[in-house]
N, C-alpha and C. Protein backbone atom coordinates (compact mmCIF):
# COMPACT_ATOMS: atom_id res chain seq x y z
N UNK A 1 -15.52 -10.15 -0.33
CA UNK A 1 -15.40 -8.73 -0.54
C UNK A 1 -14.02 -8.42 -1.11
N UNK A 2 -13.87 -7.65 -2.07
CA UNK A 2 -12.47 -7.14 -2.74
C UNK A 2 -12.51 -5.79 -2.52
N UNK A 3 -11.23 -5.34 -2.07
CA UNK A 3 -10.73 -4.08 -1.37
C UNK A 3 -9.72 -3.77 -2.28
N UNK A 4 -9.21 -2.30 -2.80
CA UNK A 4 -8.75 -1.45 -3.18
C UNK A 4 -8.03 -0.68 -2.38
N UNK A 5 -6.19 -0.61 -1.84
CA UNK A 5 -6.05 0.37 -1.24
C UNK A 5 -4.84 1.24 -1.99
N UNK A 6 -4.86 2.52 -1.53
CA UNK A 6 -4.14 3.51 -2.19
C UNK A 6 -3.35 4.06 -0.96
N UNK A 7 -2.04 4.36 -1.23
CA UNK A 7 -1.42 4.80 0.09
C UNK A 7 0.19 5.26 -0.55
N UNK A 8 0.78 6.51 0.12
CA UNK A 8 1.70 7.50 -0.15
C UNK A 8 2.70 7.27 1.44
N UNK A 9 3.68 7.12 1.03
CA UNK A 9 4.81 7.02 2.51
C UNK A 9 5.30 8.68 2.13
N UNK A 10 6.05 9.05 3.62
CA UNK A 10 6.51 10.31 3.49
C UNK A 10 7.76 10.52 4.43
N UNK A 11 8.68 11.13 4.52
CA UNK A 11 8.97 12.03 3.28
C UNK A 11 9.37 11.74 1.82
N UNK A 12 9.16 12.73 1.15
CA UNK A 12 9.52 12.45 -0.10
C UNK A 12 11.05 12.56 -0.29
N UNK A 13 10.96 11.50 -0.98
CA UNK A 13 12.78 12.18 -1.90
C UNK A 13 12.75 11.98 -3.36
N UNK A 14 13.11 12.91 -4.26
CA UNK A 14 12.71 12.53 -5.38
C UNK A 14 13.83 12.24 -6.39
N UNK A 15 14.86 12.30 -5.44
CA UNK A 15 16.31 11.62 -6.15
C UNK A 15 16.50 9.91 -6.04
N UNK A 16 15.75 9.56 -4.73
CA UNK A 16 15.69 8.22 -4.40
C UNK A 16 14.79 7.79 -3.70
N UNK A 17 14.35 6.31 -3.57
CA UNK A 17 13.44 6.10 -3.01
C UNK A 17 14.07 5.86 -1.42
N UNK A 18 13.36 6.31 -0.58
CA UNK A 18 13.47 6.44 0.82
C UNK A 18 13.17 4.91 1.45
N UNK A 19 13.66 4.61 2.65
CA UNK A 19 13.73 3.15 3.04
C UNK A 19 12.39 2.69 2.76
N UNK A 20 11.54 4.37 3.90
CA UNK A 20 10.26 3.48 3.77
C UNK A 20 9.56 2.77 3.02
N UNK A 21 9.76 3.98 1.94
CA UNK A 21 8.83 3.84 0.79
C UNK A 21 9.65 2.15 -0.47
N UNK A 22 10.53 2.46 0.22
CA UNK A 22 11.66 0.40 -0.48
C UNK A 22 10.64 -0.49 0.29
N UNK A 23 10.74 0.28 1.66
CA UNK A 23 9.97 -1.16 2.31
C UNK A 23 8.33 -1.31 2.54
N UNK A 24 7.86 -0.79 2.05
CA UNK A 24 6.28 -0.38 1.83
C UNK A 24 6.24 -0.86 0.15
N UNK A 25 6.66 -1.03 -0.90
CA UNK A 25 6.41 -1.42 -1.95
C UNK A 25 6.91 -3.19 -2.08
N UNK A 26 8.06 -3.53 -1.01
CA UNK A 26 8.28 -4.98 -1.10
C UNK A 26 7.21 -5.52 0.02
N UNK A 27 6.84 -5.08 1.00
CA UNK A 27 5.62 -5.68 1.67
C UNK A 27 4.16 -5.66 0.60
N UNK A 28 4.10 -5.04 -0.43
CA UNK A 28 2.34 -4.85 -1.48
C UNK A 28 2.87 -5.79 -2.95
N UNK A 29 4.34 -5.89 -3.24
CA UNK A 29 4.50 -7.01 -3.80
C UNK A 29 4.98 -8.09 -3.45
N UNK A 30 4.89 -8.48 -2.23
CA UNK A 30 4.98 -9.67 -1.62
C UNK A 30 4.00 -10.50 -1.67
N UNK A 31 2.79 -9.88 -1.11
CA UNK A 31 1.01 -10.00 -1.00
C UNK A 31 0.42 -11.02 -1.71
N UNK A 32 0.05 -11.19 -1.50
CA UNK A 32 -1.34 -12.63 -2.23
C UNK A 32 -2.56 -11.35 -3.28
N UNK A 33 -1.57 -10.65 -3.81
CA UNK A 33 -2.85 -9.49 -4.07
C UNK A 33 -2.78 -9.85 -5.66
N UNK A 34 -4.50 -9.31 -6.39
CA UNK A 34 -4.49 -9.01 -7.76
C UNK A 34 -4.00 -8.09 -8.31
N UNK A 35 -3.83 -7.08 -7.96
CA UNK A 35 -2.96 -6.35 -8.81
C UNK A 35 -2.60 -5.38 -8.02
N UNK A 36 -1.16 -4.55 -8.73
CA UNK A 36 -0.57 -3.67 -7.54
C UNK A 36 0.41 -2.72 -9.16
N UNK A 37 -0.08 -1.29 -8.28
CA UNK A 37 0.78 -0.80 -9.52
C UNK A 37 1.87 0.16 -8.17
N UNK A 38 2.99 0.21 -8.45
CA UNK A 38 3.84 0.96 -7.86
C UNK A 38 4.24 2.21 -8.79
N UNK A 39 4.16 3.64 -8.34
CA UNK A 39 4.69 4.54 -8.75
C UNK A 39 5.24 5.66 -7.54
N UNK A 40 6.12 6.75 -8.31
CA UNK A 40 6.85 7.52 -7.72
C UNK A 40 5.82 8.39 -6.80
N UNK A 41 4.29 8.55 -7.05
CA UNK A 41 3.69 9.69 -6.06
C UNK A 41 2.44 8.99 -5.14
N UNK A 42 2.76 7.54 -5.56
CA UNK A 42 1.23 6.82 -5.15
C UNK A 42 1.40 5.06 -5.87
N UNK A 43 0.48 4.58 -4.57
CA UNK A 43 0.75 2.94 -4.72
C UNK A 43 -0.90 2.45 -4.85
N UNK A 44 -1.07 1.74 -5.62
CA UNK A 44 -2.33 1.35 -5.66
C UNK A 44 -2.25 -0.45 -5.80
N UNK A 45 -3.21 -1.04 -4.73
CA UNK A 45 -3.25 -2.25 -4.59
C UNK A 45 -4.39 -2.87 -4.49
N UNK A 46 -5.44 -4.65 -5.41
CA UNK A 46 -6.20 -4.68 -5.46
C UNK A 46 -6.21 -5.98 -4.56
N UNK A 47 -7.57 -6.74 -3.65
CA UNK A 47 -7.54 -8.31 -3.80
C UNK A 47 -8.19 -8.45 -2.85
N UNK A 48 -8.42 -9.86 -2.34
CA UNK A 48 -9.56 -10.13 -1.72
C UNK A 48 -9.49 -9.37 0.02
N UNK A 49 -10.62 -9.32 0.48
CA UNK A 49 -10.82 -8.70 1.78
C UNK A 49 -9.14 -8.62 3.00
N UNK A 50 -9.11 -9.98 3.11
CA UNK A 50 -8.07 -10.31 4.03
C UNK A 50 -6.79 -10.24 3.66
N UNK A 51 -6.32 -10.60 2.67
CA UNK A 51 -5.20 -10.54 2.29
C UNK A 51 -4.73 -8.76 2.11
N UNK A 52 -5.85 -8.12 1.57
CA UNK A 52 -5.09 -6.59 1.55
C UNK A 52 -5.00 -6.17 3.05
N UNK A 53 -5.95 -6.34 3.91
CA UNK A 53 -5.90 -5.98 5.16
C UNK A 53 -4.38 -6.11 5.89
N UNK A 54 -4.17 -7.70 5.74
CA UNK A 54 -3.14 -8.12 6.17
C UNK A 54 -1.58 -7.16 5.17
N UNK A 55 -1.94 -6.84 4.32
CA UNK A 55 -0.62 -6.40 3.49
C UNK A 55 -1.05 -4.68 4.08
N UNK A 56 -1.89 -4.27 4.33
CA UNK A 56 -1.79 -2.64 5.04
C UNK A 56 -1.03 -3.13 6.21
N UNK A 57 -1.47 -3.43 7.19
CA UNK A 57 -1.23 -3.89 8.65
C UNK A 57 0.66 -4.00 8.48
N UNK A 58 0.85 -5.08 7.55
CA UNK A 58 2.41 -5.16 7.65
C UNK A 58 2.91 -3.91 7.13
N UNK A 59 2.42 -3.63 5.94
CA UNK A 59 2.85 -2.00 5.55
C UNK A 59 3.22 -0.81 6.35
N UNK A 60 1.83 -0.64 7.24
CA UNK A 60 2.01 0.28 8.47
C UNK A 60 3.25 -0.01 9.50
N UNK A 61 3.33 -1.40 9.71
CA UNK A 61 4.37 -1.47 10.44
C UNK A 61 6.08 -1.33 10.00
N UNK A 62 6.12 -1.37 8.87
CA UNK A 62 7.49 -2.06 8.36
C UNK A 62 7.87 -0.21 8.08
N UNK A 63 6.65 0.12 6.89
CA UNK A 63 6.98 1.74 6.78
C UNK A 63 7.44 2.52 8.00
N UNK A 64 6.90 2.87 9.30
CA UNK A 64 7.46 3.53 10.15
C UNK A 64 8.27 3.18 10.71
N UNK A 65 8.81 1.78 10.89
CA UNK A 65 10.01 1.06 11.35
C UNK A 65 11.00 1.41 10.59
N UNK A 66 11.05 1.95 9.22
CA UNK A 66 11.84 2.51 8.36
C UNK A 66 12.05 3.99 8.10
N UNK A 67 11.52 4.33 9.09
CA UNK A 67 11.40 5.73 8.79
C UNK A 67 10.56 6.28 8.42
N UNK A 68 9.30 6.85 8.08
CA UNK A 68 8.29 7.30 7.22
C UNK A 68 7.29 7.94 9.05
N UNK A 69 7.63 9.24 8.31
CA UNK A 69 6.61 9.94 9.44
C UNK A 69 5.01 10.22 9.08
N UNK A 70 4.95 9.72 7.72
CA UNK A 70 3.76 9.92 7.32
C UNK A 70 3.18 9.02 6.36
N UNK A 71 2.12 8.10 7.04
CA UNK A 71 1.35 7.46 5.50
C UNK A 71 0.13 7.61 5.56
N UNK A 72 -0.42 7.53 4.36
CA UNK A 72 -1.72 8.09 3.75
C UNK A 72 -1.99 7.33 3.09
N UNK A 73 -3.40 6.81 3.68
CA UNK A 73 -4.14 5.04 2.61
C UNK A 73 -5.07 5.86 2.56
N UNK A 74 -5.65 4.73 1.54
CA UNK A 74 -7.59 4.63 1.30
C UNK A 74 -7.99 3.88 1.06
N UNK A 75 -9.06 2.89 1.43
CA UNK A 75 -9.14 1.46 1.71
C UNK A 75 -10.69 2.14 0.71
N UNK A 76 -11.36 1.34 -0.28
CA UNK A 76 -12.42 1.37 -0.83
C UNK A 76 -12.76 -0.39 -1.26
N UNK A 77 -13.92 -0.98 -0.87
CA UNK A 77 -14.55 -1.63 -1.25
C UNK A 77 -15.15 -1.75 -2.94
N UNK A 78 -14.45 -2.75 -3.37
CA UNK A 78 -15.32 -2.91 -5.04
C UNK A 78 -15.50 -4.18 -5.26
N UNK A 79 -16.73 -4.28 -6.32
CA UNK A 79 -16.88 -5.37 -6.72
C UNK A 79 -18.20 -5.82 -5.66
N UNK A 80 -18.60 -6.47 -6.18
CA UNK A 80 -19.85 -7.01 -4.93
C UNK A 80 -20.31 -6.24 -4.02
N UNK A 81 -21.00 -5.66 -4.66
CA UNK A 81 -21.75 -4.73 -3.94
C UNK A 81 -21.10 -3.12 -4.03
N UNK A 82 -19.76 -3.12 -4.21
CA UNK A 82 -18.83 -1.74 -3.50
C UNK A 82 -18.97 -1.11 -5.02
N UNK A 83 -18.04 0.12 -4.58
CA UNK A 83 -18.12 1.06 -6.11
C UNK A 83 -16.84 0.33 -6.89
N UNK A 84 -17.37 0.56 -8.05
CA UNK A 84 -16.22 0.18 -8.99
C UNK A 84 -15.64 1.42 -9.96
């Protein structure tokens, strides 16, 4: 199964990037993942079942350990069977 997740750290700063959001983009390019686009309002990350699981899981943790009172995923299934 290949999973798709999308996810926003918060607060915003739009002069700089905030710890969390430093340390929420080096945990999704660390990953065993197919593809990962990083931008200023939203992170989008692609790859097989386990490996994204495992890169949310550290995400969640590392982001609020850094500060971030707020994150916002979306985990969608594609490919085999899921929507594309």
């Amino acid at each position: 199964m290949r999973l798709r997740v999308e996810f926003t750290t918060e607060p915003f700063d739009l002069d700089e990037a905030p710890a969390h959001a430093v340390a929420a983009r080096e945990v999704i390019e660390a990953a065993e993942l197919d593809a990962v686009d990083v931008g200023p309002f939203g992170n989008t990350a692609e790859g097989g079942a386990e490996p994204v699981l495992a890169a949310v899981d550290d995400l969640l943790r590392k982001a609020l350990a850094a500060g971030a009172t707020r994150v916002s995923l979306q985990v969608n299934v594609i490919g085999e069977g899921g929507q594309k």
